[in-house]
Every structure is written in C-alpha cells, then in structure tokens.
C-alpha atoms as a PDB file:
ATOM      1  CA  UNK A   1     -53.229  61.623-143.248  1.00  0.00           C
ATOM      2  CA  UNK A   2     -56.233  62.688-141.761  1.00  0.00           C
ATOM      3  CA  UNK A   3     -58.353  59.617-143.202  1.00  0.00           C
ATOM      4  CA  UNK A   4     -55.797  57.212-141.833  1.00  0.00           C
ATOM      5  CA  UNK A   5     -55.446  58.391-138.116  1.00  0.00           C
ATOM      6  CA  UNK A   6     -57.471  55.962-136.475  1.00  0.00           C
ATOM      7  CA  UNK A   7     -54.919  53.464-138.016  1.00  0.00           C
ATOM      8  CA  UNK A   8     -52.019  55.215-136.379  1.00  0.00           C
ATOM      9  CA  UNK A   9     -50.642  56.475-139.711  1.00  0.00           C
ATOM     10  CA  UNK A  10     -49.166  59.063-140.025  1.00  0.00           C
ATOM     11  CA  UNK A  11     -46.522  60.890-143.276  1.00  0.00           C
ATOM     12  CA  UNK A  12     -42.824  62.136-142.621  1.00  0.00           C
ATOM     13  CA  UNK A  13     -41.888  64.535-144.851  1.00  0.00           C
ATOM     14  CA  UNK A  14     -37.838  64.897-145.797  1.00  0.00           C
ATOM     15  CA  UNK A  15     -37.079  68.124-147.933  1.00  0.00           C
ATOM     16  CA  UNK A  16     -34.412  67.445-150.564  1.00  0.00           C
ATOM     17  CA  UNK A  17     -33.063  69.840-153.596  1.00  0.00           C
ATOM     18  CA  UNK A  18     -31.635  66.960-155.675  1.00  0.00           C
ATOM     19  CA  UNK A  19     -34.872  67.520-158.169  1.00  0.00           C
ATOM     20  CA  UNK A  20     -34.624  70.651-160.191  1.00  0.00           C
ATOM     21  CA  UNK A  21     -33.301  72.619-157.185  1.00  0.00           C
ATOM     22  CA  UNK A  22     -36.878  72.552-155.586  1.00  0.00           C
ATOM     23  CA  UNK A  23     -36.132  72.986-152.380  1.00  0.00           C
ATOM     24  CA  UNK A  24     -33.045  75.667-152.109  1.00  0.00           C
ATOM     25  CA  UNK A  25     -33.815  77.044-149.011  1.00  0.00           C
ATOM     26  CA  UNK A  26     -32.288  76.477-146.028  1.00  0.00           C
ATOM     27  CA  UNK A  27     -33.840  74.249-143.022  1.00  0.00           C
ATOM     28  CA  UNK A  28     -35.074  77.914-141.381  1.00  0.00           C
ATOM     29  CA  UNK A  29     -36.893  78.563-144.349  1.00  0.00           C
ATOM     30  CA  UNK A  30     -38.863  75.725-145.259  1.00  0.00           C
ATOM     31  CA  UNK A  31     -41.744  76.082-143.350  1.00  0.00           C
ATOM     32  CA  UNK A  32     -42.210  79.492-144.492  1.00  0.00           C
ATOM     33  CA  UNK A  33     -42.179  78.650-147.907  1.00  0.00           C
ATOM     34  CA  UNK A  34     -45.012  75.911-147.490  1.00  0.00           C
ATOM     35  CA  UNK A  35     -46.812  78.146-145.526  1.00  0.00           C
ATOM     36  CA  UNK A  36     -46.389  81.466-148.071  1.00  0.00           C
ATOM     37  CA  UNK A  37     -45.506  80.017-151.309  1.00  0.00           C
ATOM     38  CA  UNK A  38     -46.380  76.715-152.035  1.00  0.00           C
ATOM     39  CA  UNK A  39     -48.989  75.693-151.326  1.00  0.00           C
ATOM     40  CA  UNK A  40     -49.066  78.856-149.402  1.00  0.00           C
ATOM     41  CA  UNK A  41     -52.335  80.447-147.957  1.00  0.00           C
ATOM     42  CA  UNK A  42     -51.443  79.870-144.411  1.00  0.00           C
ATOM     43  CA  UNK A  43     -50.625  76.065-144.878  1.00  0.00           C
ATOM     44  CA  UNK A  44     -49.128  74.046-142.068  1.00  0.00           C
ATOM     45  CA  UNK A  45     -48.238  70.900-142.259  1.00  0.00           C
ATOM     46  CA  UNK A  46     -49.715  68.244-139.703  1.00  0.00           C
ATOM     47  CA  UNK A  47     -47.459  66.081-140.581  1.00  0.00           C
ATOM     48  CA  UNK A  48     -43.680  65.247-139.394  1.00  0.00           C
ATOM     49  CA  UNK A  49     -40.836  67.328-141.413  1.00  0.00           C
ATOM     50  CA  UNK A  50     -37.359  65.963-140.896  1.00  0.00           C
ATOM     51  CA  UNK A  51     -34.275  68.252-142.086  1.00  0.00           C
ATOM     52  CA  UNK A  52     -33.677  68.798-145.585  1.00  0.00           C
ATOM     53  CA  UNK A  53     -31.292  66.102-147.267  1.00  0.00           C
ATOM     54  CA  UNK A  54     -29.924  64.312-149.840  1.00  0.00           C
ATOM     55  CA  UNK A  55     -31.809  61.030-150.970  1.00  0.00           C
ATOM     56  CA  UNK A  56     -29.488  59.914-153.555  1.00  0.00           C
ATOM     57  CA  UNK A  57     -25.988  59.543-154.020  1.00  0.00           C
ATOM     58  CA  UNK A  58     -23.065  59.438-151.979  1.00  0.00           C
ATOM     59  CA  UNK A  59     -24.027  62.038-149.053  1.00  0.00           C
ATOM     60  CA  UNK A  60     -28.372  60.503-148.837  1.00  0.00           C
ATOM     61  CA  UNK A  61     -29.505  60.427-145.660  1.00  0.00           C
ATOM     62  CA  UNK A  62     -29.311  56.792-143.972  1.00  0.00           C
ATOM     63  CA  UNK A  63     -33.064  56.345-143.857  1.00  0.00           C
ATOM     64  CA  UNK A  64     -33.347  56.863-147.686  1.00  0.00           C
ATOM     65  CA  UNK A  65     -30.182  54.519-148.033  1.00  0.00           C
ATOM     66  CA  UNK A  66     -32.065  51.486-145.973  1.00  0.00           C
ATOM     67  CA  UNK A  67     -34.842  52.098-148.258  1.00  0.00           C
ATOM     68  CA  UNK A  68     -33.759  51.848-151.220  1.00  0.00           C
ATOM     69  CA  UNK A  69     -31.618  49.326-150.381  1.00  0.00           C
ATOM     70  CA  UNK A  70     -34.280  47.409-148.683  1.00  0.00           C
ATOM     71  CA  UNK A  71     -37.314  48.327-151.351  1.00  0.00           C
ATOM     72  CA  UNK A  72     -35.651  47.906-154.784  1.00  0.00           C
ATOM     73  CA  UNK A  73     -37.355  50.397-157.516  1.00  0.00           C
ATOM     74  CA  UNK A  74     -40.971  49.056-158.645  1.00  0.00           C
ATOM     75  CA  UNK A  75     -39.428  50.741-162.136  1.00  0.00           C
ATOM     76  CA  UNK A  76     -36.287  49.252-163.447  1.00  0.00           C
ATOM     77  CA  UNK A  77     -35.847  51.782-166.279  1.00  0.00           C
ATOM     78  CA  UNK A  78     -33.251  54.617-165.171  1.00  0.00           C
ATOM     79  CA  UNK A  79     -34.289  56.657-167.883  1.00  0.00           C
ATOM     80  CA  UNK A  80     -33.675  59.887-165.457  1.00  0.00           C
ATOM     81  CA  UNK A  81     -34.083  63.823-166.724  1.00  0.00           C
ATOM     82  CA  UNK A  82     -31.249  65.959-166.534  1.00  0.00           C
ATOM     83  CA  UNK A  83     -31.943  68.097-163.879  1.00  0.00           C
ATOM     84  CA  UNK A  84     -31.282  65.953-161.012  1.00  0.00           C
ATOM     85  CA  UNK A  85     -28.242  66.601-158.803  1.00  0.00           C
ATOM     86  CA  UNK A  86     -26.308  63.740-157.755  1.00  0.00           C
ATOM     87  CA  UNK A  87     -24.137  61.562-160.024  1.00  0.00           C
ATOM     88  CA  UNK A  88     -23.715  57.735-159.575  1.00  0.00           C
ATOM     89  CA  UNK A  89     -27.278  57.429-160.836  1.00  0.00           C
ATOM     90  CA  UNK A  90     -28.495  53.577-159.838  1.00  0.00           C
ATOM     91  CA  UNK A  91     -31.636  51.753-160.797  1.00  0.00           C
ATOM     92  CA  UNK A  92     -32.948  51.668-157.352  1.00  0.00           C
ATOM     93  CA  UNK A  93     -32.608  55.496-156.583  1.00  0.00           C
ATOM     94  CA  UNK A  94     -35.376  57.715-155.814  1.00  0.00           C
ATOM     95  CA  UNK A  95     -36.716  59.186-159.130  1.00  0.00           C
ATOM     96  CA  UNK A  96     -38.559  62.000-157.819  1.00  0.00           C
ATOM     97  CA  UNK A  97     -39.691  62.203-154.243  1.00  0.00           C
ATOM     98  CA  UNK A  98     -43.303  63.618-154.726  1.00  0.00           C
ATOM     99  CA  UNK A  99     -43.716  59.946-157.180  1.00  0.00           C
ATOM    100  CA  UNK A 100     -41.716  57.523-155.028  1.00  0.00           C
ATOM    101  CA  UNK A 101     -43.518  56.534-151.655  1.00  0.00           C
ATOM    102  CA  UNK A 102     -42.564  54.112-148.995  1.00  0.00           C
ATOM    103  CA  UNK A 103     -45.387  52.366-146.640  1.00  0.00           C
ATOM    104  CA  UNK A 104     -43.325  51.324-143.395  1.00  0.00           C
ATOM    105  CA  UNK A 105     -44.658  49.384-140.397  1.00  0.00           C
ATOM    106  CA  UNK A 106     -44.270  51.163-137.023  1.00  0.00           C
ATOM    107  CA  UNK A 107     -41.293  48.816-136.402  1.00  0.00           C
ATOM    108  CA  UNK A 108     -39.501  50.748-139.303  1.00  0.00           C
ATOM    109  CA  UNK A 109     -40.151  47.846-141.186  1.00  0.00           C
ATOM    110  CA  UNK A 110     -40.860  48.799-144.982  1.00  0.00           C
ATOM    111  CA  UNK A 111     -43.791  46.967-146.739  1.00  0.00           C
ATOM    112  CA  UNK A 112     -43.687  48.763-149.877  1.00  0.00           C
ATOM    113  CA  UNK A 113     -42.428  50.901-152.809  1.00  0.00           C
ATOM    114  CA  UNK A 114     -44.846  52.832-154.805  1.00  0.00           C
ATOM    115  CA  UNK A 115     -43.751  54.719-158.095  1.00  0.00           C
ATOM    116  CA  UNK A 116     -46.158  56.552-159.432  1.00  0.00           C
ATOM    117  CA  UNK A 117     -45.699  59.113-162.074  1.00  0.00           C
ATOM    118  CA  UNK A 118     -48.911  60.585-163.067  1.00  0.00           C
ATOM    119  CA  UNK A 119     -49.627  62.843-161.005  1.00  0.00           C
ATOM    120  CA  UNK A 120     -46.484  63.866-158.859  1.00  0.00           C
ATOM    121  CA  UNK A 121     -49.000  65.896-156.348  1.00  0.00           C
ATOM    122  CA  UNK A 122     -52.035  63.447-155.973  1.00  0.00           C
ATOM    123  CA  UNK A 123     -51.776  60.887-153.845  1.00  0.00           C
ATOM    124  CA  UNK A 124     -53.852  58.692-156.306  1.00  0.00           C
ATOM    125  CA  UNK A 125     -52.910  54.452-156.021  1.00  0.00           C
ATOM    126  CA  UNK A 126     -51.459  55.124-152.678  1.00  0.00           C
ATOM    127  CA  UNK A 127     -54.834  55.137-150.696  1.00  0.00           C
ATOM    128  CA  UNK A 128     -55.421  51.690-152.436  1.00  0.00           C
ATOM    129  CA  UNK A 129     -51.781  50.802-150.877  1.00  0.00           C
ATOM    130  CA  UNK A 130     -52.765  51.549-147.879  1.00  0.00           C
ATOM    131  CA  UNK A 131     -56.056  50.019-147.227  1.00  0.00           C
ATOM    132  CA  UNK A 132     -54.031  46.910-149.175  1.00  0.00           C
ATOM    133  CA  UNK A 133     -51.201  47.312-146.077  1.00  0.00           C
ATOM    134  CA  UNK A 134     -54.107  47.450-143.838  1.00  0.00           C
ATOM    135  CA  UNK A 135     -56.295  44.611-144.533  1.00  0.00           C
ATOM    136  CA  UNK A 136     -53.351  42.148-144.979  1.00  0.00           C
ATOM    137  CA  UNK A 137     -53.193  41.769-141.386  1.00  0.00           C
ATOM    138  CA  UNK A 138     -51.595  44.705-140.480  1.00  0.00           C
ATOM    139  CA  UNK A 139     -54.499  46.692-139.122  1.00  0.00           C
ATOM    140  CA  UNK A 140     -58.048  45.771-139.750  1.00  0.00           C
ATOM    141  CA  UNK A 141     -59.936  47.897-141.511  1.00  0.00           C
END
C-alpha cells in the first residue's frame, strides 16, 4: 500500500470465516487478533477494515456480490476443498480471499480479477497488476 500512495491506492480489507473458520471472532475482536496473533507483534493495519462477512453464498455481502458478478473467475475450475462454508458453490465465487484480488477504479469501477494461488500471503503478480492498471491510462506512472 505504501508503494502505491502517491497513486491514491489504497487496500480494503473484509474479514470473512467462510475459509476453514479463519476468522471466528467477532467484529470486536479482529483487530486484536491482527495485532496479537497474526501477524501479531504490535501490527496495525493502515489499511481500511470493513465488518466481517460472508463473500459467498446466499447471505455475501453486496460488494462481493457486484464483484463477482461483474469480474467472472480468471479460473473456471470449481475444484473447491472441503472446508469452505457456504453451499451453492458457483464457478465465479471467491476461492479463497487471501488468492482472489479485485483492482477497482475510484469510481467503484472494477478493472480486474486476479487469482493467484501460490502464495496465498505474498502479494506476488499483483504489483505487476497494478503498475499494468496504472500505465493503461489510469494513472501515469
């Protein structure tokens, strides 16, 4: 985030549990647990945490429903694990939210859907996204 700012980027951040019951906590506790657990050592995020949520299913939030209703799944495969918690499973869900990313315009305005399964934790190809989103007209690099 911090490489981006002069661009007027910046990350939101939407806590779900539907992924191995990651994020059981309630709303209260969140923060703490970033801060204490993981990645714990004092962090704090400088970046924009909404409410914890569903993004998949019947009850996901309406932001993740626009997206992946706007941004159909770079990966076509559902071949899912079994420890995610929704049913109705659908091509174009989210497959993991530390490996799906959105890149959306300012206007709310998505420009693209990154899956990226690697490395769930490293931002890897999404820099290259980003300076992509950048010097196609968006903002000049």
């Amino acid at each position: 985030m911090e490489e981006f700012a002069p661009y007027n980027f910046t990350v939101l951040s939407y806590p779900c549990n539907q992924f191995s019951m990651q994020e059981p906590g309630a709303n209260s506790e969140i923060l703490n647990g970033i801060k204490h657990v993981r990645p714990g050592g004092g962090y704090e995020p400088n970046f924009t945490m909404f409410e914890k949520g569903d993004v998949n299913g019947a009850t996901a939030q309406d932001v993740w429903k626009f997206l992946t209703d706007t941004c159909k799944s770079p990966n076509p495969s559902v071949g899912v694990k079994n420890n995610l918690y929704w049913n109705n499973i659908h091509v174009d869900d989210v497959r993991w939210t530390f490996s799906d990313r959105f890149i959306v315009d300012a206007d709310g305005v998505p420009y693209i859907r990154i899956y990226d399964p690697s490395d769930p934790y490293e931002p890897g190809g999404l820099r290259d996204d980003l300076e992509q989103y950048f010097r196609d007209g968006y903002i000049d690099l």
